[in-house]
N, C-alpha and C. Protein backbone atom coordinates (compact mmCIF):
# COMPACT_ATOMS: atom_id res chain seq x y z
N UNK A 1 -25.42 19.34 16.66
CA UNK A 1 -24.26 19.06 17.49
C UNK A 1 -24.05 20.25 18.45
N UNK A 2 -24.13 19.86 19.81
CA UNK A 2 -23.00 21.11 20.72
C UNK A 2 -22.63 21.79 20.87
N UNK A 3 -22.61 23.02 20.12
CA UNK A 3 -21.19 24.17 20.17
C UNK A 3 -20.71 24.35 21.14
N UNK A 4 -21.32 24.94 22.18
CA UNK A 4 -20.84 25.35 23.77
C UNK A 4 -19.75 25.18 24.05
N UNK A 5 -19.67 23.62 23.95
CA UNK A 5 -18.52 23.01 24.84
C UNK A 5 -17.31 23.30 24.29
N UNK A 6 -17.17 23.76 22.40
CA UNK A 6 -16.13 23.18 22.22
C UNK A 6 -15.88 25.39 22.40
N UNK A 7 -16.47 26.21 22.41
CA UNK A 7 -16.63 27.56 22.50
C UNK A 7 -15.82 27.47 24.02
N UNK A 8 -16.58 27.09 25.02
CA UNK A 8 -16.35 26.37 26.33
C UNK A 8 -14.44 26.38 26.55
N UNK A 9 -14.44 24.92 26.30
CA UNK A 9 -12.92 24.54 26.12
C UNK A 9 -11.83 25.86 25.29
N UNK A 10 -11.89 26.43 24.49
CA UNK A 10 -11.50 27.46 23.78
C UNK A 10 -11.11 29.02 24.69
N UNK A 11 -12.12 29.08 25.29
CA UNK A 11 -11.99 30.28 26.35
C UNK A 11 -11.31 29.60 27.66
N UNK A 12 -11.52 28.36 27.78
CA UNK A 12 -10.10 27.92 28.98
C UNK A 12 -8.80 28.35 28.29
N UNK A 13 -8.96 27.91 27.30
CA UNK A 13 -7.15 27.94 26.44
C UNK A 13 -6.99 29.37 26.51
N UNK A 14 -7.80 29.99 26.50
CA UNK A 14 -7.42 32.02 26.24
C UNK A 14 -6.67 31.78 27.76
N UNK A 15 -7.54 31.49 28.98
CA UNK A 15 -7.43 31.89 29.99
C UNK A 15 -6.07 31.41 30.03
N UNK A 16 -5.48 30.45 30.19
CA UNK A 16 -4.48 29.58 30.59
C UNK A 16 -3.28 29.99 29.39
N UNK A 17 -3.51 30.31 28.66
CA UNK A 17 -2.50 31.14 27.53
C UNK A 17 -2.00 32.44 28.38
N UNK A 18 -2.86 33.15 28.99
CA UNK A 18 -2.53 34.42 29.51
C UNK A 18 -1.52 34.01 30.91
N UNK A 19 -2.17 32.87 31.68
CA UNK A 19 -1.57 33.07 33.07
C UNK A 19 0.16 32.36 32.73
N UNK A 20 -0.22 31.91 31.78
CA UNK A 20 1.40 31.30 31.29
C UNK A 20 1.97 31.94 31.39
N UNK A 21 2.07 32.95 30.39
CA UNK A 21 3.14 33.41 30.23
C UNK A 21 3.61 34.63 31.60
N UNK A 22 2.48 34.79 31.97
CA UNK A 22 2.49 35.29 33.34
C UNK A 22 3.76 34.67 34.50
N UNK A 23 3.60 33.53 33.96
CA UNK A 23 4.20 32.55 35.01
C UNK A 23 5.75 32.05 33.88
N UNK A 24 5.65 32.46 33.25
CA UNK A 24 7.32 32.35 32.33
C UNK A 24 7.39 31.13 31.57
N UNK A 25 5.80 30.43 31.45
CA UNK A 25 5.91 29.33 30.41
C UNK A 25 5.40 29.80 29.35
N UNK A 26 6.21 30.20 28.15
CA UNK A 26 6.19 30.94 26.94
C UNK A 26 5.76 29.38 25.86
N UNK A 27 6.60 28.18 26.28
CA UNK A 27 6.09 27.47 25.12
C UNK A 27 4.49 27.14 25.39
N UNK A 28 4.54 26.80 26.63
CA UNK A 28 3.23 26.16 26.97
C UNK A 28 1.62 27.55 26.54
N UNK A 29 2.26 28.46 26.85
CA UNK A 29 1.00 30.09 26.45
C UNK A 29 1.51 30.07 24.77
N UNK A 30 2.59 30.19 24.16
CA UNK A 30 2.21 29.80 22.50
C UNK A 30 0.89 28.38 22.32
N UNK A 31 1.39 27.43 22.74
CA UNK A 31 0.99 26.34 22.65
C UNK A 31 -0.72 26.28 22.87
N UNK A 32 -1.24 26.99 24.09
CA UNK A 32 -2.59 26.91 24.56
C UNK A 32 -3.14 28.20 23.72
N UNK A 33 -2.69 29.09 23.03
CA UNK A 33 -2.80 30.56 22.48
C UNK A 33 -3.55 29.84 21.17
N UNK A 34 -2.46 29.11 20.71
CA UNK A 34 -2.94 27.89 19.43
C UNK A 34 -4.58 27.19 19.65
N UNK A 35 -4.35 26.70 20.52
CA UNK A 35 -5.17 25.52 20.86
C UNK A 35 -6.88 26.72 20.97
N UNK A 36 -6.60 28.19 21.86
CA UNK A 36 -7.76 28.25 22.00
C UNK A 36 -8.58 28.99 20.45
N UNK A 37 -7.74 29.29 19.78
CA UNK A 37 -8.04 29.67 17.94
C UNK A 37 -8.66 28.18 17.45
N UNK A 38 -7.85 26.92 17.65
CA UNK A 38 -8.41 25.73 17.00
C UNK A 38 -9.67 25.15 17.35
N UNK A 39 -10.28 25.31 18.64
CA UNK A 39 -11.21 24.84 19.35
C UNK A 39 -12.43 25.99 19.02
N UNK A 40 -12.10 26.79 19.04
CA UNK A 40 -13.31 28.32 18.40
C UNK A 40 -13.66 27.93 17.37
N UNK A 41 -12.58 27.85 16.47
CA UNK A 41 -12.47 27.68 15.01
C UNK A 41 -13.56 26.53 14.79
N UNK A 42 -13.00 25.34 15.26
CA UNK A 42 -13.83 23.76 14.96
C UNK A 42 -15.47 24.44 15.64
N UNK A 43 -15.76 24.81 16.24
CA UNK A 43 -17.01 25.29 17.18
C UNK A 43 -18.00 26.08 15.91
N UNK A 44 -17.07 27.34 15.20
CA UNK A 44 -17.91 28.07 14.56
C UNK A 44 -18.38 26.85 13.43
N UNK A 45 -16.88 25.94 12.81
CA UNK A 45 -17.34 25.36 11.49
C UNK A 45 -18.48 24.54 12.06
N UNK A 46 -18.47 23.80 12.91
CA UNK A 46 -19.91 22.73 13.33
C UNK A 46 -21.04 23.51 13.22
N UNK A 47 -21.27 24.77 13.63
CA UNK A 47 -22.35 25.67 13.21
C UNK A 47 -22.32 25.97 12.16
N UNK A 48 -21.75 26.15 11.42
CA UNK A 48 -21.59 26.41 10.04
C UNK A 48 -22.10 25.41 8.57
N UNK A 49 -21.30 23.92 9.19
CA UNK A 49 -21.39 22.95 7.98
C UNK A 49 -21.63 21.65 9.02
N UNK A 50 -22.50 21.75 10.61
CA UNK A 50 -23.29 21.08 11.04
C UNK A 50 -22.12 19.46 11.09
N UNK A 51 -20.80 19.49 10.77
CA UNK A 51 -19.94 18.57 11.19
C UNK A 51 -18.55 19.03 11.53
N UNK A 52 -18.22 17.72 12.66
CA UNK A 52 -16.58 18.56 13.20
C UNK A 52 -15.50 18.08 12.32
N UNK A 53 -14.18 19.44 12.23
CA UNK A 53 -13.38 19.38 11.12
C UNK A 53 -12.39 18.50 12.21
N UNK A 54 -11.71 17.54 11.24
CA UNK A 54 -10.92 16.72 11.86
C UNK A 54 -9.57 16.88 11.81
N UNK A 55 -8.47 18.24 11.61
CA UNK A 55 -7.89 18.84 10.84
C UNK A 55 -7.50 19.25 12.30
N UNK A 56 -5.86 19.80 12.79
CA UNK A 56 -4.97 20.52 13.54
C UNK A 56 -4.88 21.83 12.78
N UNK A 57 -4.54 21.59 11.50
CA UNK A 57 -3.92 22.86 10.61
C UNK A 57 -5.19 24.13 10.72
N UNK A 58 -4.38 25.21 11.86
CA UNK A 58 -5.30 26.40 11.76
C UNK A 58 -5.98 27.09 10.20
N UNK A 59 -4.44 27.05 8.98
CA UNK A 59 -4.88 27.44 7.92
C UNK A 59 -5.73 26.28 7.08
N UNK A 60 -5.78 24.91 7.36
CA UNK A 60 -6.84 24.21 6.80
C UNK A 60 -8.25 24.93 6.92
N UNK A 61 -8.31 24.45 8.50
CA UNK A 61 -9.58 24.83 9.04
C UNK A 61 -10.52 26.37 8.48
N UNK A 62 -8.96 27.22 8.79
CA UNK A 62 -9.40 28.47 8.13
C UNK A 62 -9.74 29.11 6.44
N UNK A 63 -9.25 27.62 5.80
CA UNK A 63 -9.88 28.04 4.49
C UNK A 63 -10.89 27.07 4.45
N UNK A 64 -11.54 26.34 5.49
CA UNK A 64 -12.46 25.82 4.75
C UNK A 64 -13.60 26.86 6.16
N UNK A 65 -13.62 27.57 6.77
CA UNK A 65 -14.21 28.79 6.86
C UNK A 65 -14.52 29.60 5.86
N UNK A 66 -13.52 29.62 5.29
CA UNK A 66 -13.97 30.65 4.01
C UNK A 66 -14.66 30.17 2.94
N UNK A 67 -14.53 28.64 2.23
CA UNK A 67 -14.98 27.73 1.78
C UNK A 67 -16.75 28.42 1.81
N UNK A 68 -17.33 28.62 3.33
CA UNK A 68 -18.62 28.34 3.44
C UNK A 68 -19.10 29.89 3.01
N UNK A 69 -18.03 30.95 2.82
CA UNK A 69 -18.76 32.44 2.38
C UNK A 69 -18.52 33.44 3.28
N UNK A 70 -17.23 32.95 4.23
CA UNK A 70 -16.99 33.99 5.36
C UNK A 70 -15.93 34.71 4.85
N UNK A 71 -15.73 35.86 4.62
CA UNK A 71 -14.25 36.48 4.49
C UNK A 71 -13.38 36.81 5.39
N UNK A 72 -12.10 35.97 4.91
CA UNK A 72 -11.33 35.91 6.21
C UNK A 72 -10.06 36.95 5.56
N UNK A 73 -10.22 38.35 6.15
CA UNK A 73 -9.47 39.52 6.27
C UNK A 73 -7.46 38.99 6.14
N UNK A 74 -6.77 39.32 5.68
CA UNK A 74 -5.27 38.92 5.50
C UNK A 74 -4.57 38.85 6.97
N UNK A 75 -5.43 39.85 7.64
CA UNK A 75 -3.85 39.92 8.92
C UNK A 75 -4.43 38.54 9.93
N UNK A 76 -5.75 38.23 9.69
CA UNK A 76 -6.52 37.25 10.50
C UNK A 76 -5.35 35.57 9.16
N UNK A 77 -5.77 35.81 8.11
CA UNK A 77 -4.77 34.64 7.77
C UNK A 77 -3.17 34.73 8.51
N UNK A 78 -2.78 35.58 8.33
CA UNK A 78 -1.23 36.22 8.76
C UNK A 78 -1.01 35.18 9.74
N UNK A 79 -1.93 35.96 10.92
CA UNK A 79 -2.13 35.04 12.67
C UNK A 79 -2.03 33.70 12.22
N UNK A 80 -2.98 33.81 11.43
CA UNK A 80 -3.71 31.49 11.69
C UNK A 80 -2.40 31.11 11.41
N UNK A 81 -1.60 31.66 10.77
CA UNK A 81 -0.27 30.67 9.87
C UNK A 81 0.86 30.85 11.04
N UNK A 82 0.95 32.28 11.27
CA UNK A 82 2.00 32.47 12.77
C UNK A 82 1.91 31.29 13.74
N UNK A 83 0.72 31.21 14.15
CA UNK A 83 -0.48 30.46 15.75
C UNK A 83 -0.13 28.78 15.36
N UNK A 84 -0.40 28.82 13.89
CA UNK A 84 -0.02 27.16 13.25
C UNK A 84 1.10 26.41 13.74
N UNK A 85 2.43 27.45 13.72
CA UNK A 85 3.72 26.32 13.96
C UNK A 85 3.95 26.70 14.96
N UNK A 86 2.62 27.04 16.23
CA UNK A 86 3.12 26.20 17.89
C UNK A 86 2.28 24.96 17.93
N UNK A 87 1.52 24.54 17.35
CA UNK A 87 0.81 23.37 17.72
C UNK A 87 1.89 22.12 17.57
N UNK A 88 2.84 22.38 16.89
CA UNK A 88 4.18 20.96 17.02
C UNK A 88 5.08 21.66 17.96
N UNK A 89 5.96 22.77 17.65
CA UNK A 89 6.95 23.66 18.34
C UNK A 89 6.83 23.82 19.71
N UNK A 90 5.81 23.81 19.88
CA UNK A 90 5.82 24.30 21.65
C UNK A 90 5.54 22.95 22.32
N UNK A 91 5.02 21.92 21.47
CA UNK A 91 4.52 20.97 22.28
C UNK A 91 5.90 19.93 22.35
N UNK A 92 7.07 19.99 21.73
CA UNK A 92 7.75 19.05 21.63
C UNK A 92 9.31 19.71 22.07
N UNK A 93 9.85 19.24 22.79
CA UNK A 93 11.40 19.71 23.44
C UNK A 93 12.08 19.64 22.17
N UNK A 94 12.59 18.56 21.10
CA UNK A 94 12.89 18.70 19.99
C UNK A 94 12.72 19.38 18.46
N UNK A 95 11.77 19.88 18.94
CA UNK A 95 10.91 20.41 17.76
C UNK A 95 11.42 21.99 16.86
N UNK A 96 12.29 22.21 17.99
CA UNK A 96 13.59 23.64 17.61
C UNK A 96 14.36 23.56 18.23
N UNK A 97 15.16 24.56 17.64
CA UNK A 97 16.67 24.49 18.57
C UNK A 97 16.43 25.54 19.94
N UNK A 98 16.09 26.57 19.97
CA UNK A 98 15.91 27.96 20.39
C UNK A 98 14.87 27.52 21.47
N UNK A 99 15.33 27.68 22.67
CA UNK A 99 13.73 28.10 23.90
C UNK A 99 12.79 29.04 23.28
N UNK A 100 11.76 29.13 23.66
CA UNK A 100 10.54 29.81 23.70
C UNK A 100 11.35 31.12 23.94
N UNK A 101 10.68 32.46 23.80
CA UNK A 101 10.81 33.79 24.13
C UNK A 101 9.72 34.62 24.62
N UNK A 102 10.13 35.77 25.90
CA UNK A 102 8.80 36.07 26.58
C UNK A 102 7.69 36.79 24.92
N UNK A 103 8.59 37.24 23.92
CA UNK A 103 8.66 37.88 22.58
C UNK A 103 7.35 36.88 21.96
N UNK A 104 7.94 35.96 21.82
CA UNK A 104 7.26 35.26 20.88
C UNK A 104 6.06 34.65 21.57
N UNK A 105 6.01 34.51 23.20
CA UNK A 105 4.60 34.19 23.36
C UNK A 105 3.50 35.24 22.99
N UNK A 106 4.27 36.52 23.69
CA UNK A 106 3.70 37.65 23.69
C UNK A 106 2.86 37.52 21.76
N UNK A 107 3.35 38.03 21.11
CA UNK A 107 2.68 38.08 19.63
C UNK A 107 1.83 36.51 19.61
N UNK A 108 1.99 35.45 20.32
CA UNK A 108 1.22 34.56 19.63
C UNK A 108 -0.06 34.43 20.08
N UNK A 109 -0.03 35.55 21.55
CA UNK A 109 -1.11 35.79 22.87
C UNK A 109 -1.77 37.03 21.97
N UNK A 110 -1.19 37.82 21.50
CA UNK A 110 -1.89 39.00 20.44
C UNK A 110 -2.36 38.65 19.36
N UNK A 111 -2.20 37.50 18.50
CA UNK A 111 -2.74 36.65 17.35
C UNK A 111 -3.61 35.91 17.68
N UNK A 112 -3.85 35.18 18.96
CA UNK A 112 -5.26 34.57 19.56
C UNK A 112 -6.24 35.89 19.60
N UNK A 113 -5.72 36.48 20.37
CA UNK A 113 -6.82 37.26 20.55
C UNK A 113 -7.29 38.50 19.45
N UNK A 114 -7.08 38.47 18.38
CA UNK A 114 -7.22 38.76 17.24
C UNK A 114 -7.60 37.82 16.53
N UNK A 115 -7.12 36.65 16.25
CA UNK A 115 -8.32 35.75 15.91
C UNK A 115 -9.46 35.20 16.36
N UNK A 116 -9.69 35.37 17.87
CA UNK A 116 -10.68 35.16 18.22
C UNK A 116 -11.95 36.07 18.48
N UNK A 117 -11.22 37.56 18.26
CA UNK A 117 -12.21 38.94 18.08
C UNK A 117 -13.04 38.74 16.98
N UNK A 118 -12.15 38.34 15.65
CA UNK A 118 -12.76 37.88 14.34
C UNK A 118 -13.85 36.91 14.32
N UNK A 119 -13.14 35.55 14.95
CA UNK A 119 -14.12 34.31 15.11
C UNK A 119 -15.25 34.36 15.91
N UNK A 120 -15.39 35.35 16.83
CA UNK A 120 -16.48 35.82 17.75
C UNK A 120 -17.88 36.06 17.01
N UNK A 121 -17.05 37.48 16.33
CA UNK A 121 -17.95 38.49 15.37
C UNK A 121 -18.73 37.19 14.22
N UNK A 122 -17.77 36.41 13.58
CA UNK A 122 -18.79 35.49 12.85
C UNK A 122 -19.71 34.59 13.54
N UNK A 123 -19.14 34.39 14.65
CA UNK A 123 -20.61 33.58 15.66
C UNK A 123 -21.40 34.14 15.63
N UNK A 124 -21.61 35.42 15.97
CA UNK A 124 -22.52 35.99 16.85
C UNK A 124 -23.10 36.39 14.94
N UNK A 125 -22.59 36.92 14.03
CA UNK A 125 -23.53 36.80 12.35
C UNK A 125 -24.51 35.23 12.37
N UNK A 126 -23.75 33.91 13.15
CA UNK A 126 -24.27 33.25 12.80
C UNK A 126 -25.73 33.18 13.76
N UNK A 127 -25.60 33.26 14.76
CA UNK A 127 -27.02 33.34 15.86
C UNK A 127 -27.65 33.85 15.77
C-alpha cells in the first residue's frame, strides 16, 4: 500500500496548522495540528502492519503502534491524548463552551510537532 500520500496529506496539515493560527484561527490550527499526527500516524502503521487503521482515536492508533514493538516515550503519549480532544472540539461550534485560545492552539501546534519528530524518527528505523 502507498505511504507517501498519506505522509503527503499529513505535512499539509503541519503546514496549514501553522498559518492558522497565524491568521487567529486557533480552533481550526488545534484541529489540523490533530489531523496532521493522525495521518503520519495511519502512514507509519500501514508500513508497519501493511493495513490502514480505521480508528480517529490518536491514543488507539498510538497503542496499537506500540502493539507492533515501538516504544512510545510518556510525554509523546501525554501529546496523543492532549491532540485527541481537538478532533471533536475544534471541529464542532457546540462541542464546548469556551472559544479556542491563541494558548491552546499554541501547545497543540507544539504537541504535533513533537509527535511528529517522534513519528518521523520511527519511519525513517523503518526504511
Amino acid at each position: 500500500m502507498d505511504t507517501r500520500r498519506w505522509f503527503d496529506k499529513a505535512e499539509m496539515f503541519e503546514v496549514i496548522a501553522s498559518e492558522s493560527i497565524d491568521k487567529g484561527r486557533f480552533d481550526f490550527a488545534s484541529f489540523t495540528a490533530q489531523q496532521a499526527v493522525e495521518f503520519y500516524l495511519k502512514g507509519i502503521l500501514i508500513l508497519k502492519v501493511g493495513a490502514k487503521a480505521y480508528s480517529h482515536s490518536l491514543v488507539e492508533l498510538m497503542e496499537s503502534l506500540s502493539s507492533t514493538g515501538v516504544e512510545v516515550p510518556r510525554d509523546i503519549m501525554n501529546c496523543i491524548r492532549d491532540l485527541g480532544e481537538h478532533y471533536l472540539q475544534a471541529r464542532y461550534p457546540d462541542a464546548r463552551v469556551a472559544e479556542y485560545t491563541e494558548q491552546e492552539a499554541r501547545e497543540a501546534i507544539e504537541c504535533m510537532e513533537v509527535c511528529l519528530d517522534f513519528l518521523r524518527r520511527v519511519r525513517e528505523d523503518l526504511t
